[in-house]
N, C-alpha and C. Protein backbone atom coordinates (compact mmCIF):
# COMPACT_ATOMS: atom_id res chain seq x y z
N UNK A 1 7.97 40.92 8.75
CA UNK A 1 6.84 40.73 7.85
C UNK A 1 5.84 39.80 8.54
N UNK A 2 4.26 40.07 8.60
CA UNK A 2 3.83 39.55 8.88
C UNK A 2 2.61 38.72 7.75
N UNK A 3 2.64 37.47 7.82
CA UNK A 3 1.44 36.69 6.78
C UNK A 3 0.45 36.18 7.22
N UNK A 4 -0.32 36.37 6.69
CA UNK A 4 -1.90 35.77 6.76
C UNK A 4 -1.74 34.29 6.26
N UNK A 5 -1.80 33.03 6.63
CA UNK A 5 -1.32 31.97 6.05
C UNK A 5 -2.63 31.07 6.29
N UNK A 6 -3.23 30.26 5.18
CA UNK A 6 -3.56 29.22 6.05
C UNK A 6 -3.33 27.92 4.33
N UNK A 7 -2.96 26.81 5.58
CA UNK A 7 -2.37 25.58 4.97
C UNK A 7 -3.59 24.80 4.41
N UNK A 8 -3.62 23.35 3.36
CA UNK A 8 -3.98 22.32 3.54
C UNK A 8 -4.17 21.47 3.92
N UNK A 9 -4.79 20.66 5.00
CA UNK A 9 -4.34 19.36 5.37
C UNK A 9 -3.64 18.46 4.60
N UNK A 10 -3.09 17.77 5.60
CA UNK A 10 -1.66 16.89 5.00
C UNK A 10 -2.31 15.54 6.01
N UNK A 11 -2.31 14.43 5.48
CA UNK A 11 -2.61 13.30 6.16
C UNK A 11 -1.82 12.34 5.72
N UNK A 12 -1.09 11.24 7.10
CA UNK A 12 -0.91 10.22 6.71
C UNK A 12 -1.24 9.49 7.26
N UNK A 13 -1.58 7.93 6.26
CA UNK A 13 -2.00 7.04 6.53
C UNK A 13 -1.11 5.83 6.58
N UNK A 14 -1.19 4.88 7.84
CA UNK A 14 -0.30 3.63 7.64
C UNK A 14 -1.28 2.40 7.45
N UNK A 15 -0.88 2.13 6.16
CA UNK A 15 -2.19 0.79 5.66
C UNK A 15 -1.49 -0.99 5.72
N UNK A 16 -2.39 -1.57 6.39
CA UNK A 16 -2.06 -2.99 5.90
C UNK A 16 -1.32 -3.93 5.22
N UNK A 17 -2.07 -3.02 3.57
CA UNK A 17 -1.46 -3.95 2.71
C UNK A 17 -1.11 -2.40 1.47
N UNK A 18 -0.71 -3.24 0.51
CA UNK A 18 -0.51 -1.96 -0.95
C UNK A 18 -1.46 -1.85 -1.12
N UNK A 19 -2.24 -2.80 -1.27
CA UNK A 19 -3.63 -2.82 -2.26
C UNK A 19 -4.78 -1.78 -1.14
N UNK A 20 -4.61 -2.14 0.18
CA UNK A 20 -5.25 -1.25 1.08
C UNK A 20 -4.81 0.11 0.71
N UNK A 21 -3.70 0.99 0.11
CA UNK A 21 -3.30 1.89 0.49
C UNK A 21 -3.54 2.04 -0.90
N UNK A 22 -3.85 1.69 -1.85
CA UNK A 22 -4.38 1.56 -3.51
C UNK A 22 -5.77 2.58 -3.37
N UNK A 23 -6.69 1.59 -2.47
CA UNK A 23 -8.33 1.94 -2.43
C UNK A 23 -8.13 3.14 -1.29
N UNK A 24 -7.07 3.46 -0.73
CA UNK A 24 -7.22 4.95 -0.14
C UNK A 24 -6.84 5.76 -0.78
N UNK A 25 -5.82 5.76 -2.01
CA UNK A 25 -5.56 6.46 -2.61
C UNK A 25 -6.75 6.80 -3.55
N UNK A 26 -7.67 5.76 -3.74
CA UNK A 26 -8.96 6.06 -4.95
C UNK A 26 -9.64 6.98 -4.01
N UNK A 27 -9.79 6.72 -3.07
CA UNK A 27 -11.09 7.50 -2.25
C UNK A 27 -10.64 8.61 -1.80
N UNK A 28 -9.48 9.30 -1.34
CA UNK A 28 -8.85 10.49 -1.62
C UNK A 28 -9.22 10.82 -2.78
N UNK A 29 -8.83 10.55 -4.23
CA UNK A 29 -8.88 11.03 -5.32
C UNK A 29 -10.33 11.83 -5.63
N UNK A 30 -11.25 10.69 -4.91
CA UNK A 30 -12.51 10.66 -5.41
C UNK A 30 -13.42 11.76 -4.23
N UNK A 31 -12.45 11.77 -2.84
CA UNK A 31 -13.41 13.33 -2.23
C UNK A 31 -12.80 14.36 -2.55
N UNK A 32 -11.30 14.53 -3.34
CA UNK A 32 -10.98 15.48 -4.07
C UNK A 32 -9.56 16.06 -3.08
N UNK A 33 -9.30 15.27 -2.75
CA UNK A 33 -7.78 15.63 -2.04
C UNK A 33 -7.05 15.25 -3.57
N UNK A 34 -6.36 16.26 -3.91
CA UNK A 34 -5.74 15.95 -5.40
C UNK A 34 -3.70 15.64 -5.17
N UNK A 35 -3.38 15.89 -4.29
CA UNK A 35 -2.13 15.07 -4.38
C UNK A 35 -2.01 14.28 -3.29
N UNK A 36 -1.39 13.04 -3.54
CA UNK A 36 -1.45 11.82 -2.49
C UNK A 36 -0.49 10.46 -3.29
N UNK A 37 0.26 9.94 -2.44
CA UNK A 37 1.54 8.91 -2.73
C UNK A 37 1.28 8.25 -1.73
N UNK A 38 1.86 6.57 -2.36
CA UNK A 38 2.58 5.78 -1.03
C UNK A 38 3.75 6.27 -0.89
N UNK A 39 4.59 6.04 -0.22
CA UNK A 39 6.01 6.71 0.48
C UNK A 39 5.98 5.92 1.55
N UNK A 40 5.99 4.81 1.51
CA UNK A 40 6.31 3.94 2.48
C UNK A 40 5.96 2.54 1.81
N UNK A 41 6.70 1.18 1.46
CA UNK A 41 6.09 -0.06 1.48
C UNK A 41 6.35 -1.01 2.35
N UNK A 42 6.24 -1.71 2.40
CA UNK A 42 6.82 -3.32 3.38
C UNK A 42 5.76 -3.25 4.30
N UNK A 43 6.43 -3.84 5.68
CA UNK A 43 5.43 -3.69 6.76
C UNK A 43 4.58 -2.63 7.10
N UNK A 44 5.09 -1.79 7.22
CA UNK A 44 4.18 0.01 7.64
C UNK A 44 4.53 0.07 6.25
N UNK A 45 3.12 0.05 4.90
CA UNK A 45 2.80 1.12 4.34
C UNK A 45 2.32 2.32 4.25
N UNK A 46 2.61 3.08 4.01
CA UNK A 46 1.97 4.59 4.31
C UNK A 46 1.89 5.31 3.01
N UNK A 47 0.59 5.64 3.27
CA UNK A 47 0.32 6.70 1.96
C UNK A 47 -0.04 7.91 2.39
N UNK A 48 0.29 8.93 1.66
CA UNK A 48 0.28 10.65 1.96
C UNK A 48 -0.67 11.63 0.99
N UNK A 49 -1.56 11.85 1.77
CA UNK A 49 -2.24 12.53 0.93
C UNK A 49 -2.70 14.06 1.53
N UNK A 50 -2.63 15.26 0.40
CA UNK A 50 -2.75 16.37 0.67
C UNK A 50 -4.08 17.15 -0.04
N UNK A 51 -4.83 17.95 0.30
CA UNK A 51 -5.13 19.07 -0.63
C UNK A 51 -4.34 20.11 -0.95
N UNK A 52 -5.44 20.94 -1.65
CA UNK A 52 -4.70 22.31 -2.38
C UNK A 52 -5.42 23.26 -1.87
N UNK A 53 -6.26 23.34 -0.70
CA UNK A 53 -6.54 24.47 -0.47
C UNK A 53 -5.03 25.31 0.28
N UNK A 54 -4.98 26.73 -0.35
CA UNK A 54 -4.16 27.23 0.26
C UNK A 54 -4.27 29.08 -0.18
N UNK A 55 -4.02 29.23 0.86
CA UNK A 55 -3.88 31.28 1.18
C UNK A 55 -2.67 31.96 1.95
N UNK A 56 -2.02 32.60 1.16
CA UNK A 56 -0.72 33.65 1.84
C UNK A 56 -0.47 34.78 1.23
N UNK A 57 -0.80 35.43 2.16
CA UNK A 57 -0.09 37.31 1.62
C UNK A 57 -0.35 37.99 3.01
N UNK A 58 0.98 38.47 2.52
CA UNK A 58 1.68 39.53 3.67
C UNK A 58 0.64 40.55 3.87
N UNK A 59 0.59 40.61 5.61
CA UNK A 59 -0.47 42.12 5.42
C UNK A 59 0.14 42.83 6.16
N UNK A 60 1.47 42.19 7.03
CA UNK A 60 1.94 43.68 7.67
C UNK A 60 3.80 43.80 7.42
N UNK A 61 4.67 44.88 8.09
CA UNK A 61 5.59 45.04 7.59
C UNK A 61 5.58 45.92 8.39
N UNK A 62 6.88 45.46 9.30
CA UNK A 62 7.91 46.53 10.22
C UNK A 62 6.78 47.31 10.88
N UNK A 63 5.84 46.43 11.38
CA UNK A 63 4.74 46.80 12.75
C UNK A 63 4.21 47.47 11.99
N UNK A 64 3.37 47.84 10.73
CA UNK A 64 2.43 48.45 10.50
C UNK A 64 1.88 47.99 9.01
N UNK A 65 0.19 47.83 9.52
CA UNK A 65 -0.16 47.25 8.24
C UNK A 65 -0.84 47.66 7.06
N UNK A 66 -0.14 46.71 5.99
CA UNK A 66 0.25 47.16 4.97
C UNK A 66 -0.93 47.03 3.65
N UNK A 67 -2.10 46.29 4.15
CA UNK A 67 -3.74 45.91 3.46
C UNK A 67 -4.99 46.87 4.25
N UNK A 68 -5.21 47.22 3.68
CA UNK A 68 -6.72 47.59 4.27
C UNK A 68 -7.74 46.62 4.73
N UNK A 69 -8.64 47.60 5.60
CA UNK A 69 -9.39 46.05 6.81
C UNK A 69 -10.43 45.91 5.22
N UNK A 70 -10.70 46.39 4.54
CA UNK A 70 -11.49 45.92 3.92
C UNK A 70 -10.92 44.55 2.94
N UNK A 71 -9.67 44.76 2.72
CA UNK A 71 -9.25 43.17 2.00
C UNK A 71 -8.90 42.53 3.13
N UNK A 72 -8.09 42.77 4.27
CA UNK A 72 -8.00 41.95 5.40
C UNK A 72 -9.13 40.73 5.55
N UNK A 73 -10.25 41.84 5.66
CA UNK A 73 -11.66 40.68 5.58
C UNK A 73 -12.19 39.63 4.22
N UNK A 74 -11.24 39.86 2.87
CA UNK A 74 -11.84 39.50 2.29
C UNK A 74 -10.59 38.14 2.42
N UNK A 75 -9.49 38.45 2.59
CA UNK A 75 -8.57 37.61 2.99
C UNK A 75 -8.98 36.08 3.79
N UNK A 76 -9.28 37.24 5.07
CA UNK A 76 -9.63 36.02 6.13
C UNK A 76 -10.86 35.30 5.86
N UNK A 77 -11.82 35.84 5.06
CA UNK A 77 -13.13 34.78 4.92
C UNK A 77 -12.54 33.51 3.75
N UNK A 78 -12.45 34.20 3.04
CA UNK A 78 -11.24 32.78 2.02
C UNK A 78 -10.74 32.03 2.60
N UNK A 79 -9.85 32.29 3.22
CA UNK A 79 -9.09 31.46 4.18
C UNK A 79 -9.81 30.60 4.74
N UNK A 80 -10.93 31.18 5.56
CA UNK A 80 -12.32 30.08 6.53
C UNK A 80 -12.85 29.44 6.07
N UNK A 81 -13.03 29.97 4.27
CA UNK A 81 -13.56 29.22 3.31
C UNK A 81 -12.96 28.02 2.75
N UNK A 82 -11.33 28.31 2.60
CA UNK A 82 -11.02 26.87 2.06
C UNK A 82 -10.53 26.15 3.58
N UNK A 83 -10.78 26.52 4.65
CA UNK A 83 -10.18 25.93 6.17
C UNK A 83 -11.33 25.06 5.75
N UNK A 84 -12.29 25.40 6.00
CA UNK A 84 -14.18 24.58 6.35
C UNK A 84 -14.15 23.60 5.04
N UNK A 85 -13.25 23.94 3.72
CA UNK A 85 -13.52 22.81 2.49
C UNK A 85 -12.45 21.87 3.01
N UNK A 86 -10.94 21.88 3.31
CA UNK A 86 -10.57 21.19 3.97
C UNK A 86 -11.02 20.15 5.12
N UNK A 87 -11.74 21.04 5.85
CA UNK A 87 -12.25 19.99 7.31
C UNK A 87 -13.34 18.86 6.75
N UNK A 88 -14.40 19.49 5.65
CA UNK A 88 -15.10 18.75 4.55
C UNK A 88 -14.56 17.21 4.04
N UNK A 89 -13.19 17.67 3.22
CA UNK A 89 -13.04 16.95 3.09
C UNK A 89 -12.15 15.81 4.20
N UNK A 90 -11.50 16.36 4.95
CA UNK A 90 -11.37 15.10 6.61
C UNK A 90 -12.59 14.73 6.65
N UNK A 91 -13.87 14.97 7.24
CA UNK A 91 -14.95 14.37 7.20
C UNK A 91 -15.52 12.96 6.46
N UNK A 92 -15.33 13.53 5.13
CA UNK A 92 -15.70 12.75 4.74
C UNK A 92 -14.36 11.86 4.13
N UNK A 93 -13.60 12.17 4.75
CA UNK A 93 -12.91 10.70 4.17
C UNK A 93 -12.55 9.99 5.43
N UNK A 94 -12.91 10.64 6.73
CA UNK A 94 -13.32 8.98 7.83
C UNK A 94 -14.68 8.87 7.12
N UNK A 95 -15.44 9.22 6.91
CA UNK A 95 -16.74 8.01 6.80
C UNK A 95 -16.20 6.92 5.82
N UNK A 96 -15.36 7.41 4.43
CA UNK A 96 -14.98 6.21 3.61
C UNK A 96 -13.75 5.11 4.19
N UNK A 97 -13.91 5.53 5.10
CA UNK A 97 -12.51 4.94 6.41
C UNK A 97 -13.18 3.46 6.67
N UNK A 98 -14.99 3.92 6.90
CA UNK A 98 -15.35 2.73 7.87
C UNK A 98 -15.43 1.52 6.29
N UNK A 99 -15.17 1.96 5.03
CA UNK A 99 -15.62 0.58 4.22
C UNK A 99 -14.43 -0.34 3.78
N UNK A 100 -13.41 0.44 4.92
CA UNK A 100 -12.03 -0.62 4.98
C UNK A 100 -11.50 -1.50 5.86
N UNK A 101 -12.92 -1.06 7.18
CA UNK A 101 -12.90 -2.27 8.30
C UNK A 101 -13.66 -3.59 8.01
């Protein structure tokens, strides 16, 4: 079986303090990465934060495929579409990076 897949970014961060890893968790929230935890405290805190962009369906099967190029394409532009809202949001959450130096 073959899948058309594409993921969310997954980021982690190792913060300072809690309270540092508090105001990353707001500013995630707030460019719209919607799940995100600390999972780490003490010295290395680390907080984890993900989006939800996400796309999977099978288009082929036992070497021959199983979608037409016309959804193929509608597949893969989605996909580019939530890839490019993903990279969006990396973007902009180093710029909110620099108001923690």
């Amino acid at each position: 079986m073959v899948w058309l897949r594409e993921e969310p970014p997954i980021i982690h961060v190792c913060c300072r303090t809690e309270e540092d890893a508090i105001k990353l968790m707001n500013s995630a929230r707030a460019i719209g990465f919607k799940r995100g935890g600390i999972i780490a405290l003490g010295k290395n805190t680390v907080y984890e934060m993900a989006s939800t962009e996400f796309v999977e369906a099978p288009v082929a099967k036992n070497c021959k495929t199983i979608v037409d190029d016309k959804y193929l394409k509608i597949l893969i532009a989605e996909a580019n579409k939530r890839l490019l809202r993903g990279k969006k949001k990396i973007n902009k959450l180093s710029l909110s990076l620099y108001m923690f130096s």
